[in-house]
Protein backbone atom coordinates (compact mmCIF):
# COMPACT_ATOMS: atom_id res chain seq x y z
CA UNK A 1 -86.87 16.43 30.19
CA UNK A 2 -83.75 18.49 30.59
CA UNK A 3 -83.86 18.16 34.10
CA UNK A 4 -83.56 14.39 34.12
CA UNK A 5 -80.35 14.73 31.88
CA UNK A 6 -78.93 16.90 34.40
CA UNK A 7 -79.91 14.53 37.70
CA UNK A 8 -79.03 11.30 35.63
CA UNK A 9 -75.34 13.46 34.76
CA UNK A 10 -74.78 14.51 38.41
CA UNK A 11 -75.07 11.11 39.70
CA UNK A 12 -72.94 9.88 37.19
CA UNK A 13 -70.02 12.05 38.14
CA UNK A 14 -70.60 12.11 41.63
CA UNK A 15 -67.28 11.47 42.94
CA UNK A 16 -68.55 8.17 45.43
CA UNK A 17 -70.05 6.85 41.41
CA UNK A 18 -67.16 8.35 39.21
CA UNK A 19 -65.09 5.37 39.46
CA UNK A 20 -68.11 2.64 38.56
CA UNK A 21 -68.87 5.52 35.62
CA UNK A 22 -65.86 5.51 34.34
CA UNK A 23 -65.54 1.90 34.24
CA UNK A 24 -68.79 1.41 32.84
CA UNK A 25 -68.15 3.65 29.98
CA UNK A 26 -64.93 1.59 29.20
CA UNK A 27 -66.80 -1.71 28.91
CA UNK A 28 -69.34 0.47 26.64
CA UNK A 29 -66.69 1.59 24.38
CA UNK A 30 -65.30 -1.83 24.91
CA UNK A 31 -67.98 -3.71 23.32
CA UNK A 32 -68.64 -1.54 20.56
CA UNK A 33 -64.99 -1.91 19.54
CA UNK A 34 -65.36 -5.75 19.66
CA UNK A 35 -68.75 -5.43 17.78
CA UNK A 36 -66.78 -4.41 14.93
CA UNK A 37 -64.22 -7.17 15.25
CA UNK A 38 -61.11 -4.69 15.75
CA UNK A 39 -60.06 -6.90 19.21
CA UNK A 40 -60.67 -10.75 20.54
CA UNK A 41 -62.89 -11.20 22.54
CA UNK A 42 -62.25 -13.96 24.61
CA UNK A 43 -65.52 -15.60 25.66
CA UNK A 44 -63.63 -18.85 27.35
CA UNK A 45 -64.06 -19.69 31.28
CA UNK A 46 -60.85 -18.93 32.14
CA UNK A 47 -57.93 -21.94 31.88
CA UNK A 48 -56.35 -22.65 35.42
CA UNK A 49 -55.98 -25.80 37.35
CA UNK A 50 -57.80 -25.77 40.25
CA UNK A 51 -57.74 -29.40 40.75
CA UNK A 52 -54.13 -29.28 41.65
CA UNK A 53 -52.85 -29.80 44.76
CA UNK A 54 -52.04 -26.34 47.06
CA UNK A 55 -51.78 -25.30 50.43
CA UNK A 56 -55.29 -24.69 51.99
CA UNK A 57 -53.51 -22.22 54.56
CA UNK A 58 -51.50 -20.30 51.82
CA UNK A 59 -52.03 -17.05 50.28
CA UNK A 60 -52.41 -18.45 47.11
CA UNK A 61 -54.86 -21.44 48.45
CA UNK A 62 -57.02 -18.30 49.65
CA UNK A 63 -57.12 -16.68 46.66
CA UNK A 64 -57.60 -19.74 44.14
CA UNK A 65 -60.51 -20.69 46.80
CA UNK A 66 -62.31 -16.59 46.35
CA UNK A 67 -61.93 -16.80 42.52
CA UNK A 68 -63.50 -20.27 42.30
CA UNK A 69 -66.23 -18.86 44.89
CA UNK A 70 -66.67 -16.00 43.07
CA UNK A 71 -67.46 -18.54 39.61
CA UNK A 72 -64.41 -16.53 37.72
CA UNK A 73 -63.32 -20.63 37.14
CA UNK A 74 -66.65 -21.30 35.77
CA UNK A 75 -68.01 -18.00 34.04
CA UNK A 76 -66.25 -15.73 31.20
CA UNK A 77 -64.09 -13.06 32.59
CA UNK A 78 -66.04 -10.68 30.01
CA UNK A 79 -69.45 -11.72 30.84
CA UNK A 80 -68.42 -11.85 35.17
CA UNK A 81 -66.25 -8.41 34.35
CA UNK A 82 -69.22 -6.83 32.48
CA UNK A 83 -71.81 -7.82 35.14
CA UNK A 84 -69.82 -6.64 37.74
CA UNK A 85 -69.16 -3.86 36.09
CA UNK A 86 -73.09 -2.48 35.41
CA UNK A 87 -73.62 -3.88 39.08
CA UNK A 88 -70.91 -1.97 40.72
CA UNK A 89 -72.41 1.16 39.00
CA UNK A 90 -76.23 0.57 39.48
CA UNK A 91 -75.51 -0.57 43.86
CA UNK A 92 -73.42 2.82 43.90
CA UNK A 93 -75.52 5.32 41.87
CA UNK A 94 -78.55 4.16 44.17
CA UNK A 95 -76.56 3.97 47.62
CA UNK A 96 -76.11 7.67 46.33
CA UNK A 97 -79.12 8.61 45.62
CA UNK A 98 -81.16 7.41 48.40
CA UNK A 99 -78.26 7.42 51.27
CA UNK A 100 -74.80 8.86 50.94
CA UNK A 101 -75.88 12.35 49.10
CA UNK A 102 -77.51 13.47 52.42
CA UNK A 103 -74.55 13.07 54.65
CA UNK A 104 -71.62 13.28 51.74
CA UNK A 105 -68.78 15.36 52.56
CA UNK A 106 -67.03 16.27 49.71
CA UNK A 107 -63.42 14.74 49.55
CA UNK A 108 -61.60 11.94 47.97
CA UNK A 109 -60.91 9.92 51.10
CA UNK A 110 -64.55 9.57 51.96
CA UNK A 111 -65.44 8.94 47.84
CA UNK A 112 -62.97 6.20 47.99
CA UNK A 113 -64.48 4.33 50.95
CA UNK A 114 -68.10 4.87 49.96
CA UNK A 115 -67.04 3.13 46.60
CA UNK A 116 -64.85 0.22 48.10
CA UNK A 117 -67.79 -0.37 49.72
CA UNK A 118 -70.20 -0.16 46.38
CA UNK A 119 -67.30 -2.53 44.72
CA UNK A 120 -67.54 -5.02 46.93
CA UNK A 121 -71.45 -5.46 47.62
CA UNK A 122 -71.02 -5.48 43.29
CA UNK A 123 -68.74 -8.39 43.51
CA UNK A 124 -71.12 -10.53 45.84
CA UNK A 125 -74.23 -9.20 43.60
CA UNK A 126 -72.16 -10.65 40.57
CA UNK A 127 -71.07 -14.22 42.24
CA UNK A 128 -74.83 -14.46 43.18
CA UNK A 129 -76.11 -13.46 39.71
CA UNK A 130 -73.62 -15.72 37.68
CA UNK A 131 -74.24 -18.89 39.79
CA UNK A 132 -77.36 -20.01 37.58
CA UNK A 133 -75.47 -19.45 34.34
CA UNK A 134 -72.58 -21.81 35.46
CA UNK A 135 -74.60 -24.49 33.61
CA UNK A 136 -74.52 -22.57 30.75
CA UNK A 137 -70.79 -23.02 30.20
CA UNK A 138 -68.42 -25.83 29.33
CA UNK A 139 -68.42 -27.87 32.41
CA UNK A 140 -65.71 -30.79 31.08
CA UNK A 141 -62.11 -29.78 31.05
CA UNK A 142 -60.41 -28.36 27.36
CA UNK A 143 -57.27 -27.70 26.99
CA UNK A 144 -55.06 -27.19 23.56
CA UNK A 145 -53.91 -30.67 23.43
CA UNK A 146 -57.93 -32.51 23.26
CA UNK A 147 -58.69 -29.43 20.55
CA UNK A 148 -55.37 -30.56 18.26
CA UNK A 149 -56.93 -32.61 15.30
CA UNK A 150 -60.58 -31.48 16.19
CA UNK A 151 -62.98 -29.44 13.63
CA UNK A 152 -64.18 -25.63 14.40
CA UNK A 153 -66.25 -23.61 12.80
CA UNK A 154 -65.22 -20.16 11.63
CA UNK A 155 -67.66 -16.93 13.48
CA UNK A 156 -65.94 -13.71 12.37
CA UNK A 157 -66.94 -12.12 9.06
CA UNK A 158 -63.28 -13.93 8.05
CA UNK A 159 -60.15 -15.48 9.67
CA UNK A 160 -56.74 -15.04 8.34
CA UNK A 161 -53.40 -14.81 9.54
CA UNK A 162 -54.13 -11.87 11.47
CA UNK A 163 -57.36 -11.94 12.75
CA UNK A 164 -59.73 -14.59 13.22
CA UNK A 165 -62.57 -16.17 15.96
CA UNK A 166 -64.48 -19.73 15.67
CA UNK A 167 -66.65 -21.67 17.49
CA UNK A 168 -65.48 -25.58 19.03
CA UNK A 169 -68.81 -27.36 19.21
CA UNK A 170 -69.25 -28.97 23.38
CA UNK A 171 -71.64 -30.67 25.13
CA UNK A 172 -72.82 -27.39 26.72
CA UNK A 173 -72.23 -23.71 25.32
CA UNK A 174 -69.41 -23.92 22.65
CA UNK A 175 -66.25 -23.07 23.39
CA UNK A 176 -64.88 -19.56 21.28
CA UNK A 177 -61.62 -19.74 20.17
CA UNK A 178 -59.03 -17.05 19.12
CA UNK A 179 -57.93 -18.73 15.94
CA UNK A 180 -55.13 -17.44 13.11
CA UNK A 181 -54.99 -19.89 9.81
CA UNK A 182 -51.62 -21.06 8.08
CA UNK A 183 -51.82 -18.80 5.39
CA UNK A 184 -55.55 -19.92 3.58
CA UNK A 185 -58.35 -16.86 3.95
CA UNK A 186 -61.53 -18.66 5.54
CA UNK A 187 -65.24 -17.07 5.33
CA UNK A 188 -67.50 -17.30 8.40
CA UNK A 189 -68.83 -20.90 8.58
CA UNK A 190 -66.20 -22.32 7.07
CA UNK A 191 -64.89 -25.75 8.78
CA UNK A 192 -61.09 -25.64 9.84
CA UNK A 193 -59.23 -28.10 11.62
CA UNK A 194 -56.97 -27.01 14.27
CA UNK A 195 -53.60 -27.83 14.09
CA UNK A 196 -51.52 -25.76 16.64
CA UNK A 197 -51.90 -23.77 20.04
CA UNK A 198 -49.72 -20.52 20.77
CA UNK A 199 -49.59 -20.69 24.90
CA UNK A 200 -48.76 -17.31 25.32
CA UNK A 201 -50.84 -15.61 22.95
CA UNK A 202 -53.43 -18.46 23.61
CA UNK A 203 -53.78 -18.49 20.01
CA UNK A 204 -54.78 -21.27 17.96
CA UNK A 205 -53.91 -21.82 14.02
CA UNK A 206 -56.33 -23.66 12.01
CA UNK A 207 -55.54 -25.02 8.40
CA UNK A 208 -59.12 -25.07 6.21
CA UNK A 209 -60.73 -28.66 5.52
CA UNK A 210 -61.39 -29.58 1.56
CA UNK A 211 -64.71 -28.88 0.18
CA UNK A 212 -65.41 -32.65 0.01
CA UNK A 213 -65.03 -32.59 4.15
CA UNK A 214 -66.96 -29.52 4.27
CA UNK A 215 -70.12 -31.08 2.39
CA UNK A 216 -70.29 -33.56 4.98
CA UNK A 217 -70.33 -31.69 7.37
């Protein structure tokens, strides 16, 4: 048994896999941290206007083109980030084990390129993974100013005015929001309206609905 261990912990700091490692145990760490509810976790496609107009032959055309391509419009940055992520590792670890090992020699330039290379083939495993779950997300276009005046539902444990998550009921998956209240403690499942939207923290504050609103509900 020990002898797996030690094979499994060579490959993992083999220096062509080190950098997919050491990513991967980030977005470990990462997600235990958010299990606990010390940080946001954003779950929201990301919010960008790709229907306005740019220059095709521009830099920036290219680029908004690859990250639509790529579904980063469509999917959750942590969901694409942590697929990419455990992809990235698995495509290097076995590139290592049953192709670069052999002929490896040992120095950073070489590492470098055989993991540029890993990255990449992880970024078109990713695009080709997350295209089915595009229909799993919110498809319609939600910005603050449809959510002012609508109803959420409060997800965390509790939401305050320093921590707080709830879910906006869609069509498709619902949408989850980073949400502070104006000064009211709400339990998980309470019903809060939301009344404001913080652009740069992209923050929403919520004020809680009276009981009477919340029974009909």
């Amino acid at each position: 048994m020990w002898i797996y261990f030690e094979r499994a912990a060579e490959i993992i700091a083999a220096q062509p896999v080190l950098p997919a490692s050491i990513l991967l145990a980030f977005l470990v760490v990462y997600s235990i941290v958010s299990l606990f509810g010390l940080i946001d976790l954003d779950m929201d496609a990301p919010d960008f206007d790709f229907d306005a107009d740019f220059d095709l032959g521009s830099a920036g055309g290219f680029g908004m083109l690859t990250f639509r391509w790529l579904n980063l419009a469509q999917i959750p940055i942590v969901i694409w980030g942590g697929l990419f992520t455990l992809l990235w590792w698995l495509t290097s670890a076995v590139l290592w084990v049953t192709w670069d090992a052999s002929d490896y020699q040992a120095n950073w330039w070489t590492a470098g390129l055989l993991s540029a290379r890993s990255a990449v083939i992880g970024v078109v495993l990713t695009k080709f993974t997350t295209e089915p779950m595009k229909k799993w997300f919110v498809t319609a276009r939600y910005n603050a100013e449809m959510l002012l005046g609508q109803v959420c539902q409060i997800c965390t444990g509790q939401a305050d005015t320093d921590f707080g998550q709830a879910r906006f009921k869609t069509d498709a998956a619902p949408l989850l929001l980073n949400v502070r209240t104006d000064g009211v403690t709400l339990k998980k499942g309470d019903l809060a309206t939301i009344i404001d939207f913080d652009q740069e923290r992209r923050i929403y504050t919520v004020t809680a609905i009276d009981d009477e609103v919340q029974a009909d509900e």
